[in-house]
N, C-alpha and C. Protein backbone atom coordinates (compact mmCIF):
# COMPACT_ATOMS: atom_id res chain seq x y z
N UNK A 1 0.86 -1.19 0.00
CA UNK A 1 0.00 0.00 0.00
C UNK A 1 0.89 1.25 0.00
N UNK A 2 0.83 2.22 -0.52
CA UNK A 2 1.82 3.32 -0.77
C UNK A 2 1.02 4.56 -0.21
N UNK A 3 2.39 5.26 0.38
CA UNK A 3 1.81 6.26 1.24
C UNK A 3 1.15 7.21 0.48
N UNK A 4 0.41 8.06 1.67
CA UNK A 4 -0.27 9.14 0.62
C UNK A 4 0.61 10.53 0.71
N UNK A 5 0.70 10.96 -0.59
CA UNK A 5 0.69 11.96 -0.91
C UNK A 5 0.50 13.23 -0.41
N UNK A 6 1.25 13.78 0.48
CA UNK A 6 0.63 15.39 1.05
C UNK A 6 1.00 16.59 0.00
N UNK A 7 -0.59 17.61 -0.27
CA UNK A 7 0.01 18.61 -0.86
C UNK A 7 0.23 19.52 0.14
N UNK A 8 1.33 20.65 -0.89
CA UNK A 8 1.50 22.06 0.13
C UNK A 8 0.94 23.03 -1.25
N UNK A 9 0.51 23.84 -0.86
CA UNK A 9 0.59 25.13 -1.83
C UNK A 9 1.34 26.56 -0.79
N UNK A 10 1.80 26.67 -2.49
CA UNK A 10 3.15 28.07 -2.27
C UNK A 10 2.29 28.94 -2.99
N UNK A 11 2.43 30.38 -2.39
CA UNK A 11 1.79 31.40 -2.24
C UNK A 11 2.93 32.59 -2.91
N UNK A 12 3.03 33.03 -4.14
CA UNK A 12 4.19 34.02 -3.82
C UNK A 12 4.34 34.79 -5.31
N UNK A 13 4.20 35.96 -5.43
CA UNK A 13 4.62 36.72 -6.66
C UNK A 13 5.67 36.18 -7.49
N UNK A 14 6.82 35.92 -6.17
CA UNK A 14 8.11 36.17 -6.91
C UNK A 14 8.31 34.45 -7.43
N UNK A 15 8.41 34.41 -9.05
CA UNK A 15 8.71 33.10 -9.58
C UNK A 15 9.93 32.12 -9.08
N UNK A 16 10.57 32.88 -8.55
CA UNK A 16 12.43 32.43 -8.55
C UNK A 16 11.89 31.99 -7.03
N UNK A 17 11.20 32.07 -5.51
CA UNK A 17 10.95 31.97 -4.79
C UNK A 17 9.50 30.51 -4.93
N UNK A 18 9.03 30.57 -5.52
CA UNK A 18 8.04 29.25 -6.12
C UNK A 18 8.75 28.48 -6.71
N UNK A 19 9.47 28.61 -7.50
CA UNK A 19 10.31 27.16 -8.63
C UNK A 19 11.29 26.83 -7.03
N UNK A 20 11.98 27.61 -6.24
CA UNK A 20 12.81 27.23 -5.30
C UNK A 20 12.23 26.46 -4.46
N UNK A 21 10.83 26.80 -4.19
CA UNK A 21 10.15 26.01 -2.88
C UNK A 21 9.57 25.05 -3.66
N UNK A 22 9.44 24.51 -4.48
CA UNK A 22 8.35 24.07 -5.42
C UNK A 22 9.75 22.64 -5.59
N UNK A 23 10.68 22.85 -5.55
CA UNK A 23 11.81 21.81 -5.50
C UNK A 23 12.02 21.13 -4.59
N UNK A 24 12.57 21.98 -3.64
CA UNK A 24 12.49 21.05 -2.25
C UNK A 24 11.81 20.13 -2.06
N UNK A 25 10.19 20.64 -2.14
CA UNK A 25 9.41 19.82 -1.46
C UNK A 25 8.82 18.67 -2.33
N UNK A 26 9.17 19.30 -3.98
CA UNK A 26 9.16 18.30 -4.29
C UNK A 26 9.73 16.82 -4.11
N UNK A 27 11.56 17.35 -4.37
CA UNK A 27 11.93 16.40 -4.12
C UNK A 27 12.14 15.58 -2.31
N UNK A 28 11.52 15.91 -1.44
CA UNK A 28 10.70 15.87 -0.09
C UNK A 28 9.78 14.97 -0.30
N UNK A 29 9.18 14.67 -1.52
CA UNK A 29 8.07 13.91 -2.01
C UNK A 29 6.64 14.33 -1.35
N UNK A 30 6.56 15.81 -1.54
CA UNK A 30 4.95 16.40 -1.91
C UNK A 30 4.39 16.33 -2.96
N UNK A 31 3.36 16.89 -3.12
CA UNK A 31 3.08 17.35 -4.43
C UNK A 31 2.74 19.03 -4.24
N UNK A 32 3.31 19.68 -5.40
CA UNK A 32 3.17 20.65 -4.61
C UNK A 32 2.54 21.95 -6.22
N UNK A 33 1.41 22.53 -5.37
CA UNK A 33 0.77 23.54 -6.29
C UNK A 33 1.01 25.12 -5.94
N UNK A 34 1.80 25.80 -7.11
CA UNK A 34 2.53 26.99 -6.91
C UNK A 34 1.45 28.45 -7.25
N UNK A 35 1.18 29.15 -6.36
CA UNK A 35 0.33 30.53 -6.87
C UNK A 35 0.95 31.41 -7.13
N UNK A 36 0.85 32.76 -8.05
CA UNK A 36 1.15 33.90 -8.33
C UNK A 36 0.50 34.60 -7.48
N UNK A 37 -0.77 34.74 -7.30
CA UNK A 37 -1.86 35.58 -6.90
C UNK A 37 -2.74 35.22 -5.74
N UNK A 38 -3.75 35.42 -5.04
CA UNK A 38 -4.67 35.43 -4.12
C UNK A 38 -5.77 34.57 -4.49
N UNK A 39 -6.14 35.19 -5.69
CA UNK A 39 -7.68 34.65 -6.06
C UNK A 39 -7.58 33.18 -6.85
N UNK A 40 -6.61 33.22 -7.46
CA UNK A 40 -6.65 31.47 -8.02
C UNK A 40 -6.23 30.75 -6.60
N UNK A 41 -5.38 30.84 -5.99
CA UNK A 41 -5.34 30.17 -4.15
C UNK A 41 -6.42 30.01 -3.59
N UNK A 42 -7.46 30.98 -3.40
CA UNK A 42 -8.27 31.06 -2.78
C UNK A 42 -9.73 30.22 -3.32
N UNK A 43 -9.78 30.32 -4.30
CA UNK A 43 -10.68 28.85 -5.31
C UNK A 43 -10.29 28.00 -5.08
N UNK A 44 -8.64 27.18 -5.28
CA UNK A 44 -8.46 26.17 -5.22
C UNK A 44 -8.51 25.86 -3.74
N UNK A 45 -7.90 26.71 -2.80
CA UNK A 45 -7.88 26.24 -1.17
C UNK A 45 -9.17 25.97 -0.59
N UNK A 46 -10.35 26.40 -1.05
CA UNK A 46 -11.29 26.29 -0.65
C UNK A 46 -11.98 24.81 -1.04
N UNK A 47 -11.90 24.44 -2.26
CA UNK A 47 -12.62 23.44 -2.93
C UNK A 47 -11.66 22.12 -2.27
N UNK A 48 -9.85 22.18 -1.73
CA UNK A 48 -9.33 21.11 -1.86
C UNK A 48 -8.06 21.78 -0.46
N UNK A 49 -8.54 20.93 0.59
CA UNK A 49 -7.79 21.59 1.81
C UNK A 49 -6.47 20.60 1.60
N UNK A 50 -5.35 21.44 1.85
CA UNK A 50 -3.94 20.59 1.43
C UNK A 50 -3.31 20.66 2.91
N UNK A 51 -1.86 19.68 2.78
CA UNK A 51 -1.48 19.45 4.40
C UNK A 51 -0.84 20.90 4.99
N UNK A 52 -0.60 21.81 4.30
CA UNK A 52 0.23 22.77 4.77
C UNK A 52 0.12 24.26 3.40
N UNK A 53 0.40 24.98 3.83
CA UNK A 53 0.27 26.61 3.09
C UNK A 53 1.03 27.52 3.58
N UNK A 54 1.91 27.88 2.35
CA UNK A 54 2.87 28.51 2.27
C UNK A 54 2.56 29.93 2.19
N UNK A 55 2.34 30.96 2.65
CA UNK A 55 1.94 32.38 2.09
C UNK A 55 2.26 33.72 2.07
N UNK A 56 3.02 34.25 1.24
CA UNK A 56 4.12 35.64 0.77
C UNK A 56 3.06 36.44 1.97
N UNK A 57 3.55 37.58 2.22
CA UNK A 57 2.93 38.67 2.89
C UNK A 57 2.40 39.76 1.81
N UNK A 58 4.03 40.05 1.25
CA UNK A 58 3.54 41.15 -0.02
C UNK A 58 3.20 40.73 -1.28
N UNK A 59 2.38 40.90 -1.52
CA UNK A 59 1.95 40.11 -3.32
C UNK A 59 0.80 41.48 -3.84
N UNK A 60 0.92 41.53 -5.05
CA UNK A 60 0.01 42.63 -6.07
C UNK A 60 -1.56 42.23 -5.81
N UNK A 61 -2.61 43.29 -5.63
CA UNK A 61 -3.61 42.76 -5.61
C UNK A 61 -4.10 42.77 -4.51
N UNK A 62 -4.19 41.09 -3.76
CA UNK A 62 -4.66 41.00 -2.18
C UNK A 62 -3.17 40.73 -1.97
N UNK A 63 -3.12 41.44 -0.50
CA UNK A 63 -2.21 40.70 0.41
C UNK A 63 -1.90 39.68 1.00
N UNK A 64 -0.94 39.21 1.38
CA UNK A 64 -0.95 38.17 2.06
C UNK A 64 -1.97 37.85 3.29
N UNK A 65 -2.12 38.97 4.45
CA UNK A 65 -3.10 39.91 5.15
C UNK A 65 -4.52 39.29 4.82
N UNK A 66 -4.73 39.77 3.67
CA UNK A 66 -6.10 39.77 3.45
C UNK A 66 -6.61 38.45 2.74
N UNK A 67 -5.84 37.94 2.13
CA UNK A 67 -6.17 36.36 1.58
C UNK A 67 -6.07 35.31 3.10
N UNK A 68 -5.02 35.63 3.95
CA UNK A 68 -5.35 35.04 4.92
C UNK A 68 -6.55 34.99 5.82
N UNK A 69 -6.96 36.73 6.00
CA UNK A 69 -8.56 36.76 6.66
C UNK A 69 -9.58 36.35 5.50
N UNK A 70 -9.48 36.35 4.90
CA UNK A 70 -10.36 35.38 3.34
C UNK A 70 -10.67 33.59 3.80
N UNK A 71 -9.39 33.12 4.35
CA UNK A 71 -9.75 32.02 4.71
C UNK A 71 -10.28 31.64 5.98
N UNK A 72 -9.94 32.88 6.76
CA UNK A 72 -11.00 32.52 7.53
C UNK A 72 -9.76 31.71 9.27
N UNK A 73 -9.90 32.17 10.59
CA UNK A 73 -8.99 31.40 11.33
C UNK A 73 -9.14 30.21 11.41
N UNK A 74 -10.29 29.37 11.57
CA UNK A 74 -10.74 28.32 11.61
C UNK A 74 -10.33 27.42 9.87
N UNK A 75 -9.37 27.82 9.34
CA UNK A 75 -9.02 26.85 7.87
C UNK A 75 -8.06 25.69 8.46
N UNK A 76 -8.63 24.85 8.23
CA UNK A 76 -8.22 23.39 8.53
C UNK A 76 -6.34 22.85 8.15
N UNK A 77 -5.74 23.95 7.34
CA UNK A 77 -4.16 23.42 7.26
C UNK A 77 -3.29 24.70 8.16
N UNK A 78 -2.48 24.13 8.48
CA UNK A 78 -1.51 25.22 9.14
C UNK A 78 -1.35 26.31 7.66
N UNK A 79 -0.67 27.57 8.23
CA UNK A 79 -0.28 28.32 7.22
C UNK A 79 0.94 29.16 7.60
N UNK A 80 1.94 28.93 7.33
CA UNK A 80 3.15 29.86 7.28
C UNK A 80 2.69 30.91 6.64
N UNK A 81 3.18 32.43 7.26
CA UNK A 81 3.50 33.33 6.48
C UNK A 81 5.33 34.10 6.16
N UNK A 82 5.37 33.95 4.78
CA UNK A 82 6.51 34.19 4.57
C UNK A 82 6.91 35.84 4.43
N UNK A 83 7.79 36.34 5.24
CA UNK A 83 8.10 37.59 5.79
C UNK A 83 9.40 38.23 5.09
N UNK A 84 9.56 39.31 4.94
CA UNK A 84 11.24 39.87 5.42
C UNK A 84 11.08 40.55 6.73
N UNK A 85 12.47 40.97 6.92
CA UNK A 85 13.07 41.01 8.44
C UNK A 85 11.86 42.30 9.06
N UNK A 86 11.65 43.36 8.11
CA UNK A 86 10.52 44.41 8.40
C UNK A 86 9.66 44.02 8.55
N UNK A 87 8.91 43.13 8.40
CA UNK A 87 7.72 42.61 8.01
C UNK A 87 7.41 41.66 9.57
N UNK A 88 8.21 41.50 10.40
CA UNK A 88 7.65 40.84 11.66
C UNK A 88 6.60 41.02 12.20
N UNK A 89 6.20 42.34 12.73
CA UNK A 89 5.29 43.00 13.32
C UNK A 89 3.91 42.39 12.68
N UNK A 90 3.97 42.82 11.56
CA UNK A 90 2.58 41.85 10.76
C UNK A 90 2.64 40.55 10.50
N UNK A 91 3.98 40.08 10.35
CA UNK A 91 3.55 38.57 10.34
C UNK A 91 3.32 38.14 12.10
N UNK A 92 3.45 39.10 12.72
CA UNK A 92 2.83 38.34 14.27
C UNK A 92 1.82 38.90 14.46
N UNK A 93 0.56 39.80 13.84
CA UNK A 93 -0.49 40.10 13.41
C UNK A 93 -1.03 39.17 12.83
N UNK A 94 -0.41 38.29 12.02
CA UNK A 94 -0.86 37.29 11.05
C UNK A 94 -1.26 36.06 11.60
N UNK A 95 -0.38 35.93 13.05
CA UNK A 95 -0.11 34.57 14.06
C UNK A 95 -1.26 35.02 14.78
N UNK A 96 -1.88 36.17 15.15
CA UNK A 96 -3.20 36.60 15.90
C UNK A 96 -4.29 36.65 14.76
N UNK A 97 -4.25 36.32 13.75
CA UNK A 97 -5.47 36.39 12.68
C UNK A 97 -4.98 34.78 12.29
N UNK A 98 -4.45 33.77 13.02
CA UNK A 98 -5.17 32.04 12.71
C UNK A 98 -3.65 31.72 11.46
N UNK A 99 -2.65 32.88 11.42
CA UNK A 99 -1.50 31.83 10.48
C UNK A 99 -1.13 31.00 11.43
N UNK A 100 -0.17 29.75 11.28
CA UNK A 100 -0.08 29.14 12.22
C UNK A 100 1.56 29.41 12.62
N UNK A 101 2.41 30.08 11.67
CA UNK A 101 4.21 30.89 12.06
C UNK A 101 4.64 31.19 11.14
N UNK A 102 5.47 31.83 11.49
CA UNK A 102 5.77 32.67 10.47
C UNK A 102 7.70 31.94 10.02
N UNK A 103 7.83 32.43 8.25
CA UNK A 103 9.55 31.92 8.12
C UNK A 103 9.32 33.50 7.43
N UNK A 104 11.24 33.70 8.21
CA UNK A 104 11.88 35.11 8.00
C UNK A 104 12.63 34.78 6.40
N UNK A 105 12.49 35.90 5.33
CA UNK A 105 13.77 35.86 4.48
C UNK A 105 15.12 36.36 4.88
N UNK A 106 16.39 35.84 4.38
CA UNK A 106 15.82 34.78 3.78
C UNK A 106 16.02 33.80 4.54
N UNK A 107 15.69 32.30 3.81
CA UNK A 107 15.17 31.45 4.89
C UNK A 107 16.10 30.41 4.19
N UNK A 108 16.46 29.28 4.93
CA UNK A 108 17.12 27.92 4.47
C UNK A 108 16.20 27.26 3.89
N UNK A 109 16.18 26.74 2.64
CA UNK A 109 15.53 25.78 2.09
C UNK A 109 15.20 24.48 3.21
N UNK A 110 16.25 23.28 3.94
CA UNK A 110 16.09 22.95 4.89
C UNK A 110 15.09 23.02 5.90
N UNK A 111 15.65 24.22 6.33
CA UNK A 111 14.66 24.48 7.57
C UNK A 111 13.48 24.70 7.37
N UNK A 112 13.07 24.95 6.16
CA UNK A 112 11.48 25.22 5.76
C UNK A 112 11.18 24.09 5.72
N UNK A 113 11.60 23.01 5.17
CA UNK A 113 11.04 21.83 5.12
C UNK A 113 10.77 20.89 6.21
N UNK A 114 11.79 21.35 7.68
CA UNK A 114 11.36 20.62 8.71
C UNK A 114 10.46 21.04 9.73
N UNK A 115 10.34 22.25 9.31
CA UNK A 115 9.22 23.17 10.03
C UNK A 115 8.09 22.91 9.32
N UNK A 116 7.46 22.74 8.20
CA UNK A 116 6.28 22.26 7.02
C UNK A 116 6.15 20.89 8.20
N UNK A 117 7.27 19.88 7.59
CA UNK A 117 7.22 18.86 8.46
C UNK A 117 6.29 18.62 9.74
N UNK A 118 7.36 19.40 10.77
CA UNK A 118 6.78 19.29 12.49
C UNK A 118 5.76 19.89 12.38
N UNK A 119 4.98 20.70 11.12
CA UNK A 119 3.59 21.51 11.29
C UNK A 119 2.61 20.70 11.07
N UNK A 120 3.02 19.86 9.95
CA UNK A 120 1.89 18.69 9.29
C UNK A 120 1.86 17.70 10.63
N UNK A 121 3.32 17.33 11.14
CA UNK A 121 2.71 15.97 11.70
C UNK A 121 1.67 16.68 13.24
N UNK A 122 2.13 18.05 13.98
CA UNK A 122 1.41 18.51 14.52
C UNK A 122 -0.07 18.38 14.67
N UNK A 123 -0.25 19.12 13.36
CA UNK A 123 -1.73 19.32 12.86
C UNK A 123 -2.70 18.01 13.18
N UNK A 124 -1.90 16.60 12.25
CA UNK A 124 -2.33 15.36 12.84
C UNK A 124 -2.39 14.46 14.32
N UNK A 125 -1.34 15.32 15.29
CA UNK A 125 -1.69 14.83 16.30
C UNK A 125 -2.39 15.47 16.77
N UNK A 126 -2.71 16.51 16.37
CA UNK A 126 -4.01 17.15 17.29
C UNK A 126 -5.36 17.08 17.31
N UNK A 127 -5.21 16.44 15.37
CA UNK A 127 -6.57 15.87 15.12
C UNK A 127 -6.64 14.68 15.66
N UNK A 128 -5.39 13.34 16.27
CA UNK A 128 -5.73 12.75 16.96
C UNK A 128 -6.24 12.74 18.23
N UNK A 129 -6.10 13.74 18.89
CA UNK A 129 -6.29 14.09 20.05
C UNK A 129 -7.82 14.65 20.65
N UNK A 130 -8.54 14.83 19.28
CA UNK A 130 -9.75 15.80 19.87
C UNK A 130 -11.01 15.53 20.69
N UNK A 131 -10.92 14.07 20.71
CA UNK A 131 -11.65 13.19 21.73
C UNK A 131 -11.22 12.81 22.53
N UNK A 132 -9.89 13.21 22.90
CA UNK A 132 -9.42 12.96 24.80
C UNK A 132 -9.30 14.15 25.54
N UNK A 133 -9.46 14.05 26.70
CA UNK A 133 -9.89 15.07 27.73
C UNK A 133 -8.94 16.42 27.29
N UNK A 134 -9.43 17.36 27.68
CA UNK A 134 -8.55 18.46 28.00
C UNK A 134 -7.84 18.47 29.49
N UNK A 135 -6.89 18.52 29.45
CA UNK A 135 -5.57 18.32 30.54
C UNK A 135 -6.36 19.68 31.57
N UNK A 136 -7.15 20.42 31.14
CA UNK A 136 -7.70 21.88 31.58
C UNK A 136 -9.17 21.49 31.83
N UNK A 137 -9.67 22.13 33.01
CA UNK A 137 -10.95 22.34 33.22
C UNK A 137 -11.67 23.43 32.75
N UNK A 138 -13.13 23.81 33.19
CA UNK A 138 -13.15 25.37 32.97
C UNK A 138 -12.63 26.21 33.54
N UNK A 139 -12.27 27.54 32.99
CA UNK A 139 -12.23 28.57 33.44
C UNK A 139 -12.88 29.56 33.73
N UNK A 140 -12.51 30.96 34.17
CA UNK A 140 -12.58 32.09 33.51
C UNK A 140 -12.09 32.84 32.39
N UNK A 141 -12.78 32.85 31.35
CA UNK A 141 -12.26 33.77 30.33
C UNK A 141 -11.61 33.02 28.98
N UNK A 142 -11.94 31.49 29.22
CA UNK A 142 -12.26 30.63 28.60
C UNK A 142 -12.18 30.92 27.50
N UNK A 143 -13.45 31.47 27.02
CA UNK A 143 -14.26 31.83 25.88
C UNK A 143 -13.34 32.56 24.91
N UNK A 144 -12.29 33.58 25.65
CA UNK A 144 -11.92 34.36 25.15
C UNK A 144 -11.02 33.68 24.04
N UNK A 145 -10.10 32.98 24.22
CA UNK A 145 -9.44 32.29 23.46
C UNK A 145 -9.49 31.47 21.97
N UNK A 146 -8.63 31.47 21.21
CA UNK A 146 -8.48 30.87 20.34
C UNK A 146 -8.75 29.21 20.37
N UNK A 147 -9.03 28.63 19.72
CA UNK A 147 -8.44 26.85 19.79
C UNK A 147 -6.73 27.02 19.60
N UNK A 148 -6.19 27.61 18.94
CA UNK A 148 -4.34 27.36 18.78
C UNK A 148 -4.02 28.05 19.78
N UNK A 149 -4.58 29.35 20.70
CA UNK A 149 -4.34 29.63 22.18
C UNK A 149 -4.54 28.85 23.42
N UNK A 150 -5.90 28.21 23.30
CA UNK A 150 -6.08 27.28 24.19
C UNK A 150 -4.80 26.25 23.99
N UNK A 151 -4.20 25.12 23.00
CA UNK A 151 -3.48 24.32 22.81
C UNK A 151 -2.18 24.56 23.13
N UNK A 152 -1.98 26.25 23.15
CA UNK A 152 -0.60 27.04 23.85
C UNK A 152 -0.30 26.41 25.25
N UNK A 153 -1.92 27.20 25.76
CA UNK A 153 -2.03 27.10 27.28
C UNK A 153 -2.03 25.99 27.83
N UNK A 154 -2.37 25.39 27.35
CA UNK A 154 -2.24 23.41 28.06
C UNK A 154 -0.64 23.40 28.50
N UNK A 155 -0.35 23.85 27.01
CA UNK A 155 1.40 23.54 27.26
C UNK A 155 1.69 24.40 28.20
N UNK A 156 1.64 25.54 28.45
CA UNK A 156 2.23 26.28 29.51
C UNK A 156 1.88 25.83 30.70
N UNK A 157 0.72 25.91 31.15
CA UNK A 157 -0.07 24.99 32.55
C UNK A 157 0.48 23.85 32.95
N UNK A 158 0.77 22.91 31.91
CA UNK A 158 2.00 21.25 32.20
C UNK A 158 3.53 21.74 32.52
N UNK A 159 4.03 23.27 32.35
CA UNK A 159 5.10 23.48 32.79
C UNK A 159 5.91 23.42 31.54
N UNK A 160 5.30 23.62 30.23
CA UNK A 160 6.41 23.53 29.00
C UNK A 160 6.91 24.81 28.89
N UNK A 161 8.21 24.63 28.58
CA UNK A 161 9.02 26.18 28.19
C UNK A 161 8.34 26.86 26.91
N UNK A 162 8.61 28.23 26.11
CA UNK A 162 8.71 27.97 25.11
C UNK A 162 8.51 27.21 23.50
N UNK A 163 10.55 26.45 23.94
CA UNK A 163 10.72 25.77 23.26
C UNK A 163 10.29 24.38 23.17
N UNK A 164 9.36 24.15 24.29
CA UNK A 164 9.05 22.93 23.97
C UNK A 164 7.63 22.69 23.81
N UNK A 165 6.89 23.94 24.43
CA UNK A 165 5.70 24.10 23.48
C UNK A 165 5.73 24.00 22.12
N UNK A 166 6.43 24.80 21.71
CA UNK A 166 6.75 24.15 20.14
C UNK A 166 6.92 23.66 19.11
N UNK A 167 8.33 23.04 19.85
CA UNK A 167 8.18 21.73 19.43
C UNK A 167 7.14 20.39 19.37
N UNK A 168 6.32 21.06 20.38
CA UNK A 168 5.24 20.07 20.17
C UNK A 168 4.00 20.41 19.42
N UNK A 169 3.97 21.34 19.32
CA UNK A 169 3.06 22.19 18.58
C UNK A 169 3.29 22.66 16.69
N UNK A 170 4.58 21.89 16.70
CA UNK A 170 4.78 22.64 15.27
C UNK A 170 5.20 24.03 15.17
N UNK A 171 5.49 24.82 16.14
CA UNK A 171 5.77 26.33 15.74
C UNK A 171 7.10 26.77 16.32
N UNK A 172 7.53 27.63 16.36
CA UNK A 172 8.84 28.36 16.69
C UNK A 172 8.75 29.05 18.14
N UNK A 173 9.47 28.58 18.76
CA UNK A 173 9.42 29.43 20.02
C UNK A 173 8.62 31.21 20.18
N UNK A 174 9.48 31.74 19.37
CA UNK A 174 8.97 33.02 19.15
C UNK A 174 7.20 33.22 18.98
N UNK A 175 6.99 32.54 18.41
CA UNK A 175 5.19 32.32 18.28
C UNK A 175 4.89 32.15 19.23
N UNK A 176 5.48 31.05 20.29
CA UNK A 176 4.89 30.96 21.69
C UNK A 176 4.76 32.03 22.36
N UNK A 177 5.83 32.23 22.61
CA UNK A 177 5.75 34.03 23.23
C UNK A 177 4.79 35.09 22.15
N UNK A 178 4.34 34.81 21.02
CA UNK A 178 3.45 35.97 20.42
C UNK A 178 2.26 35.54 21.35
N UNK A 179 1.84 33.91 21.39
CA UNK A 179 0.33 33.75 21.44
C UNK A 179 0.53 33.62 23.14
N UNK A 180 1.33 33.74 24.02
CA UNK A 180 1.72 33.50 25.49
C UNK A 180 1.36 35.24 25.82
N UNK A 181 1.75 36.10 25.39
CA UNK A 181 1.58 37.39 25.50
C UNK A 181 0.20 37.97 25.25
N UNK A 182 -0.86 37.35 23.94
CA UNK A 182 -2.12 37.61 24.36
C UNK A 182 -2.64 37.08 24.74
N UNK A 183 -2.35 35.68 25.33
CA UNK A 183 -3.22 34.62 25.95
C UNK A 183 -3.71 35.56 27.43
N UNK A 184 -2.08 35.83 28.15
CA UNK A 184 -1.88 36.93 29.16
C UNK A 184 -2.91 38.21 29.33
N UNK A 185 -3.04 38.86 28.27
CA UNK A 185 -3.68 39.99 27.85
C UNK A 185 -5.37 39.89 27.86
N UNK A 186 -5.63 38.97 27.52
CA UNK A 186 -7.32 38.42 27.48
C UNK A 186 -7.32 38.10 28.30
N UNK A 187 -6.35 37.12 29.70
CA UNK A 187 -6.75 36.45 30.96
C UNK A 187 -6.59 37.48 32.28
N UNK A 188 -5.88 38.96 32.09
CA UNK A 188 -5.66 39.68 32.28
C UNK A 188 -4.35 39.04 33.66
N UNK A 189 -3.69 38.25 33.42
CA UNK A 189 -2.48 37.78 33.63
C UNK A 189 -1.01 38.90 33.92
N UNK A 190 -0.66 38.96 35.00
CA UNK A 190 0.80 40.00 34.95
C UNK A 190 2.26 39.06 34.34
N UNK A 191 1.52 38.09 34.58
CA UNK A 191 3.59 36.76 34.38
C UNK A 191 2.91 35.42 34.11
N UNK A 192 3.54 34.55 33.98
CA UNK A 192 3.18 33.04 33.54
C UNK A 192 2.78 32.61 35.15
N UNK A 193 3.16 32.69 36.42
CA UNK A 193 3.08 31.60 37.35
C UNK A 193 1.76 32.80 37.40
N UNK A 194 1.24 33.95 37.08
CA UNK A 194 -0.16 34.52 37.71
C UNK A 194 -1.16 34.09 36.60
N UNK A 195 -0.87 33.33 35.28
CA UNK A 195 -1.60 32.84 34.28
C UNK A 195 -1.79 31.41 34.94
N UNK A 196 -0.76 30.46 35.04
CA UNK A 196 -1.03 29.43 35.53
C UNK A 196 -1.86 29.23 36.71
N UNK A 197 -1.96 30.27 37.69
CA UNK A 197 -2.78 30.70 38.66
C UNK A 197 -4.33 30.70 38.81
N UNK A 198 -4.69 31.86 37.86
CA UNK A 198 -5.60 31.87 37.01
C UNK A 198 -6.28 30.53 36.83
N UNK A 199 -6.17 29.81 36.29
CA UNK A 199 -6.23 28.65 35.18
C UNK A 199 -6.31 27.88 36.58
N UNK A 200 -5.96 27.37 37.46
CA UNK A 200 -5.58 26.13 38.13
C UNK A 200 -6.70 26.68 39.32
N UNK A 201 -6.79 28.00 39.82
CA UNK A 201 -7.61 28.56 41.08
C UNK A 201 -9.23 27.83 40.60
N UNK A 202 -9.33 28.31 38.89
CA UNK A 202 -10.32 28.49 38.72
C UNK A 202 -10.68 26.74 38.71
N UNK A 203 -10.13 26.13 38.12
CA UNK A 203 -10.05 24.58 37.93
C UNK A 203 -10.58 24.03 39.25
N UNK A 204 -9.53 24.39 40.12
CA UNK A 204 -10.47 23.80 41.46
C UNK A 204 -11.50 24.12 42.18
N UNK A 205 -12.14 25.06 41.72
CA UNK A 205 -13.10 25.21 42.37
C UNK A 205 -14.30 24.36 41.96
N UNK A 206 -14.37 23.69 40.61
CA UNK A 206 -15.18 22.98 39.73
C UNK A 206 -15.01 21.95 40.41
C-alpha cells in the first residue's frame, strides 16, 4: 500500500521563490501547487484543503493579510507566512489572525522543510487528540481564546518552556511568546506563574 501523498501550496509573486520552494518539497516527495496571486489560491484552497500553506505577505492585488482573513482562522491546514526582516510586526499580526508561524527571508531551504514537516505531523496529532480530555478544566475567560491559544495554554499549565511548546506544537518558540503574550492579555495575567494561577484557582473550584 503506498503512502499518501501530502500537498502544500506556495503562495508568492516572486517566480524564482516558487520554482525554489516548489523543488524542495518536491523532491521531499509532496506534491506541490505553486500561486502567483490570491484569487486562483483562494478557489483552489477552498474546494481542496492541502497538508500545509505557504503564504508571501507582499503580493500585487490581495495581500498576504487579506487572503489570509479570506480564509478565515478556523481553515483546517496550518499556514506559514513568509516575511522579510521588516515585516515581523505583521507577520505576528498574522499569528493573531489564525497563520499558524511565520519563516523570515531569507530562509534555508532545509529548515522550511522541517518546520512544514513538524507543522503537518502537529496538525495530525491534534486531530488525533480531539476526543481525549482536555488536561484543563473550565475557566474564567475561557471563551476568550483561540483553539491554537487554548493548545498554547495546556502547554504552559503542564510546565512547558517555550521551546518545547513548540516543538510540540509545530511552531517556533517566538510564536509561543506571540500567542503567550495575548493569551496573558485576554486572561488579564501580569507573568506566567499569575496565568497558571488563574487557570488552576479556577479549575479547582469545579
Amino acid at each position: 500500500m503506498s503512502e499518501k501523498v501530502e500537498d502544500i501550496y506556495i503562495v508568492d509573486d516572486d517566480p524564482a521563490v516558487r520554482d525554489a520552494l516548489r523543488l524542495v518539497f518536491e523532491l521531499e516527495g509532496y506534491r506541490v501547487q505553486a500561486f502567483a496571486e490570491g484569487t486562483t489560491f483562494l478557489a483552489t484552497a477552498r474546494a481542496r484543503v492541502p497538508a500545509c500553506v505557504i503564504l508571501d505577505v507582499h503580493m500585487p492585488g490581495r495581500s498576504g493579510l487579506e487572503v489570509l482573513g479570506e480564509l478565515g482562522t478556523h481553515y483546517a491546514a496550518p499556514i506559514f507566512m513568509i516575511s522579510g526582516q521588516g515585516d515581523i510586526p505583521m507577520a505576528v499580526e498574522a499569528i493573531r489572525h489564525g497563520a499558524h508561524d511565520f519563516i523570515e527571508k531569507p530562509f534555508d531551504a532545509d529548515t522550511v522543510v522541517a518546520r512544514v514537516r513538524e507543522a503537518i505531523d502537529a496538525r495530525q496529532r491534534s486531530a488525533g487528540e480531539k476526543g481525549s480530555a482536555s488536561p484543563l478544566a473550565a475557566f474564567a475567560g475561557e471563551e476568550q481564546l483561540t483553539p491554537r491559544e487554548r493548545e498554547v495554554l495546556e502547554r504552559i499549565a503542564l510546565g512547558a518552556s517555550n521551546k518545547e511548546a513548540g516543538r510540540q506544537l509545530g511552531i517556533s518558540p517566538r510564536t509561543i511568546e506571540v500567542h503567550r503574550a495575548r493569551i496573558m492579555e485576554k486572561l488579564g495575567a501580569r507573568n506566567t506563574a499569575d496565568l497558571v494561577r488563574i487557570v488552576y484557582s479556577d479549575t479547582r473550584k469545579n
